[in-house]
C-alpha atoms as a PDB file:
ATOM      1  CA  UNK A   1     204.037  -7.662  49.848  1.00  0.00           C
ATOM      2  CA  UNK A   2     202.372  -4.783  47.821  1.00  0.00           C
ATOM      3  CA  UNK A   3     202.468  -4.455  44.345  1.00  0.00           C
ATOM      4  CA  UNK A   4     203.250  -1.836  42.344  1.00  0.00           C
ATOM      5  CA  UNK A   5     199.402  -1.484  40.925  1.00  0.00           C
ATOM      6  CA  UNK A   6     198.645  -1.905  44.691  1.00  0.00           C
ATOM      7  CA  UNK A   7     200.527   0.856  45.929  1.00  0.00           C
ATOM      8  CA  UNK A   8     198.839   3.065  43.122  1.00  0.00           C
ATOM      9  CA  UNK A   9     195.272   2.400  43.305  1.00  0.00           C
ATOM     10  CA  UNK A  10     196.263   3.300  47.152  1.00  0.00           C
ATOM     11  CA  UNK A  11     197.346   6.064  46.497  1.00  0.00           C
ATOM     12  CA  UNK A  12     194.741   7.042  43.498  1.00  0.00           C
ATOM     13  CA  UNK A  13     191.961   6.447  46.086  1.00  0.00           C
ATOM     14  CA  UNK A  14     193.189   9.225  48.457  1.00  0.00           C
ATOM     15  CA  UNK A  15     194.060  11.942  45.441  1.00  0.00           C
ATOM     16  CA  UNK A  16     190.841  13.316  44.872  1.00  0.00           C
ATOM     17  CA  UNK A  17     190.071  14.400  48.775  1.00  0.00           C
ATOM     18  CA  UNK A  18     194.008  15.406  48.461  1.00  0.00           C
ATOM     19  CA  UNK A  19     193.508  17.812  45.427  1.00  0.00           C
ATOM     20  CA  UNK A  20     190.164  19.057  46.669  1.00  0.00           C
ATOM     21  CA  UNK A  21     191.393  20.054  50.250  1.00  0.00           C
ATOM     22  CA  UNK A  22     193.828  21.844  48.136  1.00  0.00           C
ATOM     23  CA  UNK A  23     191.351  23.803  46.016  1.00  0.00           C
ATOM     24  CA  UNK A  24     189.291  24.366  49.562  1.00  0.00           C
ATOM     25  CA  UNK A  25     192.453  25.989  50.968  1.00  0.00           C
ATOM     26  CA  UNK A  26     193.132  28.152  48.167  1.00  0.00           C
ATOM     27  CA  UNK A  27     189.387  29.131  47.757  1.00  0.00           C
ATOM     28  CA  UNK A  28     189.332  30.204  51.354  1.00  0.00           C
ATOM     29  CA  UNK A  29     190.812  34.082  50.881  1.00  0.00           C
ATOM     30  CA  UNK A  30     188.829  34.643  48.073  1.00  0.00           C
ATOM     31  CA  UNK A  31     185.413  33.606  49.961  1.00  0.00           C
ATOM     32  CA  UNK A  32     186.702  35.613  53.223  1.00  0.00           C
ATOM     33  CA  UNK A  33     187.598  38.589  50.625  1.00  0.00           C
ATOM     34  CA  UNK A  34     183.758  38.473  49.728  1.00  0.00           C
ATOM     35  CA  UNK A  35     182.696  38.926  53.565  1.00  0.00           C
ATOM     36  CA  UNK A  36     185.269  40.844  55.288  1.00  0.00           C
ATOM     37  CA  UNK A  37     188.098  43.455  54.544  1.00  0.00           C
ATOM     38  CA  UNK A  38     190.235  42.370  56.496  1.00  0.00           C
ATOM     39  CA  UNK A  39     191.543  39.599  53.625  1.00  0.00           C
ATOM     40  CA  UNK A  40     192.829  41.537  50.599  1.00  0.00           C
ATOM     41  CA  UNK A  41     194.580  39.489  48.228  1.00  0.00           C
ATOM     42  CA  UNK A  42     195.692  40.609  44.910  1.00  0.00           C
ATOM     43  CA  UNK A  43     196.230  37.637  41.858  1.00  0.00           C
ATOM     44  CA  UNK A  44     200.159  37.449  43.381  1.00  0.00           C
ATOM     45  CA  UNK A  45     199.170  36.347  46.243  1.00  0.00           C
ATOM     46  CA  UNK A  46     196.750  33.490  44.848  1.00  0.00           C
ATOM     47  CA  UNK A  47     199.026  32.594  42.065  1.00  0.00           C
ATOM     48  CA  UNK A  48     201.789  32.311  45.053  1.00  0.00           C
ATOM     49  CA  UNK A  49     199.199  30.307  47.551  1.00  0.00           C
ATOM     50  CA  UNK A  50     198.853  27.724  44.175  1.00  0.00           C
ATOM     51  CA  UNK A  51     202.302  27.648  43.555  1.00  0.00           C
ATOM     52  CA  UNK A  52     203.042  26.593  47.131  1.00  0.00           C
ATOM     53  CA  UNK A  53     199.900  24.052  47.731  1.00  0.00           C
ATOM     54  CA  UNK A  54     200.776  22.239  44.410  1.00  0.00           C
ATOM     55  CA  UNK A  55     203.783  21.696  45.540  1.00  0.00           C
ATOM     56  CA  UNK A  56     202.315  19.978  48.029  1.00  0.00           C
ATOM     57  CA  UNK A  57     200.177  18.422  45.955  1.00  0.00           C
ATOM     58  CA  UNK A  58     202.906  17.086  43.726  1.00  0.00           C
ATOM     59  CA  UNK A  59     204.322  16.079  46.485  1.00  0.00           C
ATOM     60  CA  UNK A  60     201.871  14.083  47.971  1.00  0.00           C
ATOM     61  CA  UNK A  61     201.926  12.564  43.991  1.00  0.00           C
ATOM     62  CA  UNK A  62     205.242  11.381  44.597  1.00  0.00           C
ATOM     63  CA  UNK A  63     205.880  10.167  47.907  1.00  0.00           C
ATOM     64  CA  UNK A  64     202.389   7.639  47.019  1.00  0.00           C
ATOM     65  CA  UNK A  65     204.320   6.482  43.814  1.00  0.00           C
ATOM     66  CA  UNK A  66     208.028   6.319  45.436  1.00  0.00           C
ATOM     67  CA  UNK A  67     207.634   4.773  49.044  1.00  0.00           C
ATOM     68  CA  UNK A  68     205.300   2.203  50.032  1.00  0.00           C
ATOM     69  CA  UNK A  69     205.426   2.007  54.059  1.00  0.00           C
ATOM     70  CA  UNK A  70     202.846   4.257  55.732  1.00  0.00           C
ATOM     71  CA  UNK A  71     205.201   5.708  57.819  1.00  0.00           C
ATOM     72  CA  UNK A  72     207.748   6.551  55.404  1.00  0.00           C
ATOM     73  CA  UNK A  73     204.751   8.793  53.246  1.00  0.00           C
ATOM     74  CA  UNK A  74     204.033  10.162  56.793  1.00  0.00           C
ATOM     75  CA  UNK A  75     207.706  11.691  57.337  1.00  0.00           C
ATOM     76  CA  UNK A  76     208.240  12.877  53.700  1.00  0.00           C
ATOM     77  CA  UNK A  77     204.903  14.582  53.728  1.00  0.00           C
ATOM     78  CA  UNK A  78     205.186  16.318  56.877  1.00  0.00           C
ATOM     79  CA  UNK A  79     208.457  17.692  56.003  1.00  0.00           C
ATOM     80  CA  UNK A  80     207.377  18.666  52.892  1.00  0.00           C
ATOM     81  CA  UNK A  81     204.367  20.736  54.508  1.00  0.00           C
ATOM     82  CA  UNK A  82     206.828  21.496  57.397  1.00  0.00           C
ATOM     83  CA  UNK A  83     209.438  23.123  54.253  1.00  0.00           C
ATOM     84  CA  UNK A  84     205.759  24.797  52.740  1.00  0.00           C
ATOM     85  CA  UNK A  85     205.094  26.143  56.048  1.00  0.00           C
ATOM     86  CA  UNK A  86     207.890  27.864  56.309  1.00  0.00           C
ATOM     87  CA  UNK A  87     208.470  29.562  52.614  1.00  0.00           C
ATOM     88  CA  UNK A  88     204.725  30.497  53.744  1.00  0.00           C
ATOM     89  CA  UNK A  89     205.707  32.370  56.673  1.00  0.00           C
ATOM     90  CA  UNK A  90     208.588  33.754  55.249  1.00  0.00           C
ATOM     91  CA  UNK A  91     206.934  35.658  52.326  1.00  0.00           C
ATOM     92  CA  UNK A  92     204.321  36.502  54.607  1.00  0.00           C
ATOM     93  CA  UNK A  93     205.931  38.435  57.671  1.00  0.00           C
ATOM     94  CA  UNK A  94     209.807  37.565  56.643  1.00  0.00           C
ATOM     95  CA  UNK A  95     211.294  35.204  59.438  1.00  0.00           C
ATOM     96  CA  UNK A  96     214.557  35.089  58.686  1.00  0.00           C
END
């Protein structure tokens, strides 16, 4: 059975790609904003992008620290991405 300390240098292993894919995601518009016109983001738009992709960061924080089955971190991170997703497309052409 996996420890506690286990679980944690687990998940402390995988939270530097994590964070950094985040950054890399973020830092997309603003290098496509240097090449093309056809991105044109204003600081509401990148403080909303962070907003949403630390929440999935923070998420990804939590489900390491409260579940320890693979599977289980699986399901509560896709539906957190899945919820992320959809806020995302929301603001962004207005679903619903």
């Amino acid at each position: 059975m996996a420890t506690q300390s286990d679980t944690n240098s687990r998940a402390g292993r995988w939270r530097p790609f994590v964070w950094t894919g985040l950054i890399a995601v973020l830092a997309t518009p603003l290098i496509a904003m240097q090449f093309t016109s056809e991105v044109d983001w204003d600081a509401f738009d990148f403080v909303f992008a962070a907003l949403l992709l630390g929440a999935i960061g923070i998420a990804f924080e939590i489900s390491a620290r409260m579940t320890s089955s693979p599977p289980a971190k699986l399901a509560l991170m896709g539906l957190v991405v899945g919820l992320v997703l959809v806020v995302w497309a929301e603001a962004a052409v207005g679903i619903f």
